[in-house]
C-alpha atoms as a PDB file:
ATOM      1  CA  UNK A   1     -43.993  -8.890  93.714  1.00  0.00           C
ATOM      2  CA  UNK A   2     -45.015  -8.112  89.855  1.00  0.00           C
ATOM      3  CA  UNK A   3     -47.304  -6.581  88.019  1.00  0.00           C
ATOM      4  CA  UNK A   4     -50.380  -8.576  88.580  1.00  0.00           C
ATOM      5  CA  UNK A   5     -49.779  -7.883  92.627  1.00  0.00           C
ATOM      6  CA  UNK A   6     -53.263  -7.419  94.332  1.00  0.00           C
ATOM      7  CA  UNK A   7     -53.459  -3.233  94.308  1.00  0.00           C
ATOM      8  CA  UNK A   8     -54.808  -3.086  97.972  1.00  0.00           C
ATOM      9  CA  UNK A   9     -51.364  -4.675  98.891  1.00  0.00           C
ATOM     10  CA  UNK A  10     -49.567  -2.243  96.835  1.00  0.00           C
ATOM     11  CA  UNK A  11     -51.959   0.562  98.994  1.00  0.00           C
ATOM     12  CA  UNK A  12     -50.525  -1.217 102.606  1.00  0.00           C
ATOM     13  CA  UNK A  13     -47.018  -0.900 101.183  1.00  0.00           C
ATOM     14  CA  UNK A  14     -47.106   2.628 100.672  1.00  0.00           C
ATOM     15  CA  UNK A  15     -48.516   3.066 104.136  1.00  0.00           C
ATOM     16  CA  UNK A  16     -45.769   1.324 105.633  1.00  0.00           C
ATOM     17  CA  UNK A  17     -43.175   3.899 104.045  1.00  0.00           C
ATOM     18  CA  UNK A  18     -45.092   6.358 104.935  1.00  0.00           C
ATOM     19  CA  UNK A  19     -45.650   5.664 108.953  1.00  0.00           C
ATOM     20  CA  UNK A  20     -41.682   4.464 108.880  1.00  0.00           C
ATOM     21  CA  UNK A  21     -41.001   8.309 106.921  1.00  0.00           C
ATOM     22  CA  UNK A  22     -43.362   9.992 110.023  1.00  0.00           C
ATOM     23  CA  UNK A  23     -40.915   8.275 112.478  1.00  0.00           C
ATOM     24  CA  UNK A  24     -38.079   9.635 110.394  1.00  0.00           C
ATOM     25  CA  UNK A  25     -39.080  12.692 110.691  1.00  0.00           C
ATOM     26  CA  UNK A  26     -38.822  13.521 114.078  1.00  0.00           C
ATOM     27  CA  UNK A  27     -35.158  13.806 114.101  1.00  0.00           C
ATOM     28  CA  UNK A  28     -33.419  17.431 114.436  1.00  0.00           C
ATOM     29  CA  UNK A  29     -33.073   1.043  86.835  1.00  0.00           C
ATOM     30  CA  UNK A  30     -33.855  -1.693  85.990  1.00  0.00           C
ATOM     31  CA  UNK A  31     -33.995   1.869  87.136  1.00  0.00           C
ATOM     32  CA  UNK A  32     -32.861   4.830  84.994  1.00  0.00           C
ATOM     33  CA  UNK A  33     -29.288   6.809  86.719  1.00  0.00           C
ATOM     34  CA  UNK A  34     -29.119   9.888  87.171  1.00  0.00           C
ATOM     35  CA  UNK A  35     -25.633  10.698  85.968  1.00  0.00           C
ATOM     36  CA  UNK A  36     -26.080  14.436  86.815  1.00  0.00           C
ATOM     37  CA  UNK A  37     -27.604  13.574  90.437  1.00  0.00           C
ATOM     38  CA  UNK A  38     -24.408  11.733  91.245  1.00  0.00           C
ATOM     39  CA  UNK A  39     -21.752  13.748  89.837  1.00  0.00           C
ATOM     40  CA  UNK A  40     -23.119  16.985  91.927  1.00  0.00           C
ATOM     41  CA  UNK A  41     -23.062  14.434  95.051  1.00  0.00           C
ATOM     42  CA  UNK A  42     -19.669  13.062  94.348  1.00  0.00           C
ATOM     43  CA  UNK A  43     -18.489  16.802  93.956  1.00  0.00           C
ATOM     44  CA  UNK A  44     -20.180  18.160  97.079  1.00  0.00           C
ATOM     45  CA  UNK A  45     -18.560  15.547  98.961  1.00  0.00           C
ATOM     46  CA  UNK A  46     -15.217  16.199  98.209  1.00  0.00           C
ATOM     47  CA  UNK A  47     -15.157  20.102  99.327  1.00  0.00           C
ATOM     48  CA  UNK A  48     -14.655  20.814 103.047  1.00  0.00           C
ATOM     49  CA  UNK A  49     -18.714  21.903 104.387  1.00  0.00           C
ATOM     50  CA  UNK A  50     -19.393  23.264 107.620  1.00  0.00           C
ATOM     51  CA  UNK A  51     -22.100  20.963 109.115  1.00  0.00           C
ATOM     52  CA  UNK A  52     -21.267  18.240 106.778  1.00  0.00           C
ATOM     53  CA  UNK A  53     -21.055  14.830 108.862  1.00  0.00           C
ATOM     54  CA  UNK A  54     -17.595  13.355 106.939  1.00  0.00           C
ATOM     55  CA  UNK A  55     -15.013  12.941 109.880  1.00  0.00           C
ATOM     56  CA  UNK A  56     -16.478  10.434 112.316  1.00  0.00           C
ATOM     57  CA  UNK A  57     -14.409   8.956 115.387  1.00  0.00           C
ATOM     58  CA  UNK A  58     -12.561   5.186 115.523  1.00  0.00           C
ATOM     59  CA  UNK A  59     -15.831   2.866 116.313  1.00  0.00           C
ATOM     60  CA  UNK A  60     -18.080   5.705 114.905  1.00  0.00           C
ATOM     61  CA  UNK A  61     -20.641   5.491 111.646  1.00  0.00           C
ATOM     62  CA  UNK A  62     -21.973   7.858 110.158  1.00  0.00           C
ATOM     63  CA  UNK A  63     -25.282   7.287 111.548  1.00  0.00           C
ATOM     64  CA  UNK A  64     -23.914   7.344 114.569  1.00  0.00           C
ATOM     65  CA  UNK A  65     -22.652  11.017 114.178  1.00  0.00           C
ATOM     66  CA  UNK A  66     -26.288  11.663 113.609  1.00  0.00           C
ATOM     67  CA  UNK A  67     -27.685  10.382 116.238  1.00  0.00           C
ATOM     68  CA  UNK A  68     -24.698  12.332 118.698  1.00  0.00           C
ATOM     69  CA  UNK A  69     -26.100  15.580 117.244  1.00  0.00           C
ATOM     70  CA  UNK A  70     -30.264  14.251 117.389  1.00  0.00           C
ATOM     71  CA  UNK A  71     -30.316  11.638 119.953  1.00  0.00           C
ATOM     72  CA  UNK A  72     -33.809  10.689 118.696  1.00  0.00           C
ATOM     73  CA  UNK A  73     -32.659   9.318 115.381  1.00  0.00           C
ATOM     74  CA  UNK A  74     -33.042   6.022 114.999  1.00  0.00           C
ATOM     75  CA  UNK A  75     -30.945   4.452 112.234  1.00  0.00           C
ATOM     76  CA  UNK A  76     -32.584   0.966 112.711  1.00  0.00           C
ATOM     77  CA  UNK A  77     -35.878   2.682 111.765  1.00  0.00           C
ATOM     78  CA  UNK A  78     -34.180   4.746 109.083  1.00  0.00           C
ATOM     79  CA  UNK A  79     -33.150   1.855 107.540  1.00  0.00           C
ATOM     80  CA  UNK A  80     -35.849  -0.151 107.928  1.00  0.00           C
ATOM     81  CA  UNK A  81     -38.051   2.610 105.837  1.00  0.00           C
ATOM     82  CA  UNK A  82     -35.301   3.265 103.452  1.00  0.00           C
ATOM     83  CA  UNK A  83     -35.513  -0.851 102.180  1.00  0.00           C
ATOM     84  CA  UNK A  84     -39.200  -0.496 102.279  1.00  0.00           C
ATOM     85  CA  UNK A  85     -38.930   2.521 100.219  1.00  0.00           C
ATOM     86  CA  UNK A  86     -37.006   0.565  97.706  1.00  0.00           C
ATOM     87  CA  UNK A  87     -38.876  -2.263  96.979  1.00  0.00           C
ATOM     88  CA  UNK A  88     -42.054   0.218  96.584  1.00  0.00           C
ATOM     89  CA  UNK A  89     -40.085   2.363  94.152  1.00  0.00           C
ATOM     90  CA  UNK A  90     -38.446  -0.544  92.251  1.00  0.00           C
ATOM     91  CA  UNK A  91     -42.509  -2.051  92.028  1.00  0.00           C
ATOM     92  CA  UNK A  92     -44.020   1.146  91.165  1.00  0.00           C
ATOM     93  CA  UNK A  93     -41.524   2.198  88.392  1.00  0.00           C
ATOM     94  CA  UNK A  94     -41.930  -1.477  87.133  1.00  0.00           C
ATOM     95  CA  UNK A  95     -45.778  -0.896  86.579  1.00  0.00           C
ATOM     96  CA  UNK A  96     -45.794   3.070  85.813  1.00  0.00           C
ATOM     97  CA  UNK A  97     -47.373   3.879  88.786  1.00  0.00           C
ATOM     98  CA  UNK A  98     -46.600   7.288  88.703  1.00  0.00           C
ATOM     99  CA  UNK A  99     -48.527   8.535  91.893  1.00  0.00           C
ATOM    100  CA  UNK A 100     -46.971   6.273  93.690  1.00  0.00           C
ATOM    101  CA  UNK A 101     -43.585   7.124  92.368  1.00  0.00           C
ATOM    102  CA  UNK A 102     -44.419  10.906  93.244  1.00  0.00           C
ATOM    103  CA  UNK A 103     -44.996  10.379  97.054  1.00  0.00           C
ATOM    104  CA  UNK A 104     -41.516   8.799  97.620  1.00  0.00           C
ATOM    105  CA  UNK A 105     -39.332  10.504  94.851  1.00  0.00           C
ATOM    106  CA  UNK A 106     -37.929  14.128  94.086  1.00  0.00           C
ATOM    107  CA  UNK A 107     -39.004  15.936  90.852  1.00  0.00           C
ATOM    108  CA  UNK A 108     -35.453  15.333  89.221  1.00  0.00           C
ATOM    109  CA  UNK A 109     -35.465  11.385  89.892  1.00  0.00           C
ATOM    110  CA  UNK A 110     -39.334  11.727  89.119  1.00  0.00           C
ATOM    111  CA  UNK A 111     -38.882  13.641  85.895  1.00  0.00           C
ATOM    112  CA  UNK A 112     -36.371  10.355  84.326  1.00  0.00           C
ATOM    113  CA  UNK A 113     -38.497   7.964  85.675  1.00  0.00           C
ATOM    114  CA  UNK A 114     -41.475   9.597  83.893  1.00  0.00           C
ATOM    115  CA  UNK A 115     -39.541   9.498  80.824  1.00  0.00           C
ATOM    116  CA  UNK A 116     -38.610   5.989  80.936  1.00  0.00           C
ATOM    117  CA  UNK A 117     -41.644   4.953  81.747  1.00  0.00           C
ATOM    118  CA  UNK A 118     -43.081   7.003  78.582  1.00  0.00           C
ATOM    119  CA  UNK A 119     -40.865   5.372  76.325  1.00  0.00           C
ATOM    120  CA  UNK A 120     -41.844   2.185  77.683  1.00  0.00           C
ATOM    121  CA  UNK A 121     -45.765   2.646  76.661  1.00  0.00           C
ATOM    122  CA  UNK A 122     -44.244   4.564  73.474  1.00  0.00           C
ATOM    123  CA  UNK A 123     -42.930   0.803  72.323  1.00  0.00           C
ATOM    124  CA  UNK A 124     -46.034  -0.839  74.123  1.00  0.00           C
ATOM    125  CA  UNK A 125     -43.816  -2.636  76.195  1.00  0.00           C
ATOM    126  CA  UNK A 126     -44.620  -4.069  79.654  1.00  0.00           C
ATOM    127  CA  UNK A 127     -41.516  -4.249  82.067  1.00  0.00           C
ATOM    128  CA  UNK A 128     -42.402  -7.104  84.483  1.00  0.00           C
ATOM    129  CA  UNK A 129     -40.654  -7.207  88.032  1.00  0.00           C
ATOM    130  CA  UNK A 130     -40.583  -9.495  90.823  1.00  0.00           C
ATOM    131  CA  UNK A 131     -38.689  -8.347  94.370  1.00  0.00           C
ATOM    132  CA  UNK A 132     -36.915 -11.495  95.549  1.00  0.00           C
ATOM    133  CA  UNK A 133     -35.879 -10.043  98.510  1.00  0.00           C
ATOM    134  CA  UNK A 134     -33.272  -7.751 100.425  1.00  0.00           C
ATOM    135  CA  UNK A 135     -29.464  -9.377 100.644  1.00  0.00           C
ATOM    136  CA  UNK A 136     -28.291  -5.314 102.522  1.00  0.00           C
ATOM    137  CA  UNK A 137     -28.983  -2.314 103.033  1.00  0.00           C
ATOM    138  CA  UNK A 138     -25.709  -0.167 104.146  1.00  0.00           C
ATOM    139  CA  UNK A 139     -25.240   3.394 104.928  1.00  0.00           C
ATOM    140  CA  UNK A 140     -22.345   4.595 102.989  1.00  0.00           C
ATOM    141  CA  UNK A 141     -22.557   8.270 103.226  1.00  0.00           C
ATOM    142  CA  UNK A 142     -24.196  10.892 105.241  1.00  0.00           C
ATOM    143  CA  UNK A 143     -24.070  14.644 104.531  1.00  0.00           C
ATOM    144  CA  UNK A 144     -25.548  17.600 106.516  1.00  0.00           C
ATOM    145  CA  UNK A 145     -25.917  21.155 104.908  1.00  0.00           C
ATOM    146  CA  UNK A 146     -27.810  24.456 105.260  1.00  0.00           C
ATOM    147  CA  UNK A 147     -30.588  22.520 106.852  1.00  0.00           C
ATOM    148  CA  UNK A 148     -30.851  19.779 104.193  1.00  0.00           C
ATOM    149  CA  UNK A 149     -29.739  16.221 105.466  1.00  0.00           C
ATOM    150  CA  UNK A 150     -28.952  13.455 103.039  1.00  0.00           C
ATOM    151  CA  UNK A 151     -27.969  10.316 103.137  1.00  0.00           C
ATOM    152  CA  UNK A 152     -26.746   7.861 100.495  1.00  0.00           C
ATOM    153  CA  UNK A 153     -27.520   3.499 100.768  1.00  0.00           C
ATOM    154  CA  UNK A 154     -25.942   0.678  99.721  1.00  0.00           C
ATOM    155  CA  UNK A 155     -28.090  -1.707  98.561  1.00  0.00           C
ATOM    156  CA  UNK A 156     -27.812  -5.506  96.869  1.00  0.00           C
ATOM    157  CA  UNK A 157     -31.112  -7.453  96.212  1.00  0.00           C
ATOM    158  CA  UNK A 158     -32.427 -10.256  94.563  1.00  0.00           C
ATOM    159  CA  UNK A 159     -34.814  -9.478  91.823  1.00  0.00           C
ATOM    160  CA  UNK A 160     -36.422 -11.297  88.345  1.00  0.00           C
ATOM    161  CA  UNK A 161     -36.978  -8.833  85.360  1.00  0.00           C
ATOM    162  CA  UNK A 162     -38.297  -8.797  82.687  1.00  0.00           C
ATOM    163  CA  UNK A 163     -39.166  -7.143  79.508  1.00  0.00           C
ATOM    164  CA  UNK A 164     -41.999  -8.341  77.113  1.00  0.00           C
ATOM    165  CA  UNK A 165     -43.595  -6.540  73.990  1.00  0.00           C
ATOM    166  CA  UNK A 166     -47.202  -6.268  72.992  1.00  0.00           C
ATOM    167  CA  UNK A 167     -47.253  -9.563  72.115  1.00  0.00           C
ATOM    168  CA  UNK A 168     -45.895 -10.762  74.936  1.00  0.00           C
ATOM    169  CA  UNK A 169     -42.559 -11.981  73.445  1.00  0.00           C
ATOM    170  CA  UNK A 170     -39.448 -11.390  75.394  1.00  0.00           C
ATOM    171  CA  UNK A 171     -37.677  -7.872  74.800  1.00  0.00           C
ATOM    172  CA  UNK A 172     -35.185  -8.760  77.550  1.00  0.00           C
ATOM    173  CA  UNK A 173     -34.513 -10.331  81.005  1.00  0.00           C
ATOM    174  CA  UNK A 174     -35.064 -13.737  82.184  1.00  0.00           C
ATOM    175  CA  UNK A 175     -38.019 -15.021  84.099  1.00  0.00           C
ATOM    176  CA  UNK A 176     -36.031 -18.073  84.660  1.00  0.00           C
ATOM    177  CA  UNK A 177     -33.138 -15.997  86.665  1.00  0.00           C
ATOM    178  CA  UNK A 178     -32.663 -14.465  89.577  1.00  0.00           C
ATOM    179  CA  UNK A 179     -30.031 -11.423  89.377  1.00  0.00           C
ATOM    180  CA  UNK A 180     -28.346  -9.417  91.747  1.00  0.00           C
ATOM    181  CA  UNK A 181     -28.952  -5.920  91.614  1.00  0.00           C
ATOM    182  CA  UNK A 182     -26.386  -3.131  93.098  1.00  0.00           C
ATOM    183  CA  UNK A 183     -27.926   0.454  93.845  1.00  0.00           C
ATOM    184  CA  UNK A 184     -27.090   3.087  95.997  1.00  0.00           C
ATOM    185  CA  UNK A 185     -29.880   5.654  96.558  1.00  0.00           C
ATOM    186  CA  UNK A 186     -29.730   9.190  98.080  1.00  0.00           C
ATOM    187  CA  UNK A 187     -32.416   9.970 100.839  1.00  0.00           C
ATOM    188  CA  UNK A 188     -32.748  13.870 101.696  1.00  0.00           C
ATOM    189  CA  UNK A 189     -35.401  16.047 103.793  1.00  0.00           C
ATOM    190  CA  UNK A 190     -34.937  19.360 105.130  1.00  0.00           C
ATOM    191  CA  UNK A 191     -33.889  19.312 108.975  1.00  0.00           C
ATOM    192  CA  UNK A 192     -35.571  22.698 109.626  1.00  0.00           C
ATOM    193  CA  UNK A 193     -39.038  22.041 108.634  1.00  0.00           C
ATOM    194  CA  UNK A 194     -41.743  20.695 110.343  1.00  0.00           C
ATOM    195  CA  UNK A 195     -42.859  18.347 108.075  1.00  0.00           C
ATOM    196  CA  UNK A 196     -40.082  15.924 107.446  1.00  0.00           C
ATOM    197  CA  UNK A 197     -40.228  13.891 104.973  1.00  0.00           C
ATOM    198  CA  UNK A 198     -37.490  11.384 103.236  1.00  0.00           C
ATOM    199  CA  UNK A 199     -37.615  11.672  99.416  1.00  0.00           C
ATOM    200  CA  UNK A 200     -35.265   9.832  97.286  1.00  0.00           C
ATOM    201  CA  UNK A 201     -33.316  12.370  95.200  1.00  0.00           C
ATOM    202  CA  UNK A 202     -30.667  10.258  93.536  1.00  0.00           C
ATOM    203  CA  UNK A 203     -30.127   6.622  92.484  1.00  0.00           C
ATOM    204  CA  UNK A 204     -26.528   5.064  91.054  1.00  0.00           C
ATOM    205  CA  UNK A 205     -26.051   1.110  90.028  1.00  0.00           C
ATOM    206  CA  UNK A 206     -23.170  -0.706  89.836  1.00  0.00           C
END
């Protein structure tokens, strides 16, 4: 997908997330990092939590400690929305599509996406993205608190970028080549409430 992808296709994509985030919720850059967003995760993970899903059994993942406690989570379908949540965040942050970016994202990944994007139309610069496809998508943390669930992915896709200027020379990237991108993004929504929904709250490349 880039930027001149047909907008009613765009429209069916964020559907998608949204009936997979409805199923969700019945249990229980390129990007910019958010450096902050991570070290607060990496810290909160390292103290001992009641209700925190850390110490899983031989054979067990962490999903499946979830699904011992809620028996009608579904980490197929939890996955399944998560990657289609990423390639509609990773399209939508590509063409500023701020709207979009505000259904799927919390206000502190929202707030440096905004910001990028800003100084992106500040330089009249046009960031140009096509989704290869998904190589994994891998659970590598989940965390339970005070009725807040969270849980961190793993993935590695195949994407083109790149970068062009107002007149349409080449800031940076390649159209020519493919590269391998490495991101783990947090997923959170508040167990208690009725209206479940996954946001993405932090993002981290490698």
């Amino acid at each position: 997908m880039n930027e001149t992808t047909d907008p009613n296709n765009a429209i069916l994509l964020v559907a998608i997330v949204a009936f997979y985030w409805v199923l969700l919720g019945s249990w229980g850059q390129p990007l910019p990092r958010s450096g902050e967003d991570k070290a607060k995760r990496d810290d909160a993970q390292t103290r001992q939590r009641t209700g925190c899903v850390e110490n899983t059994s031989s054979g067990d993942t962490p999903l499946d400690v979830i699904r011992k406690s809620d028996p009608s989570f579904d980490p197929a379908t939890f996955l399944a929305g998560a990657k289609a949540a990423y390639e509609i965040v990773l399209l939508a942050y590509a063409n500023g599509d701020i709207q979009t970016l505000k259904r799927l994202v919390g206000p502190e990944v929202l707030d440096i996406f905004e910001r990028a994007i800003a100084g992106r139309r500040d330089r009249d610069e046009m960031l140009q993205l096509t989704f290869i496809g998904m190589r994994e998508a891998t659970v590598v943390s989940v965390l339970e608190e005070d009725g807040t669930a969270e849980i961190a992915v793993r993935f590695v896709s195949d994407v083109v970028t790149v970068t062009r200027s107002a007149n349409d020379a080449i800031v940076a990237g390649d159209p020519q080549q493919i590269v391998e991108v490495i991101d783990t993004w947090t997923f959170a929504c508040e167990t208690l409430s009725t209206k479940r929904n996954w946001m993405l709250i932090a993002t981290d490349g490698e």
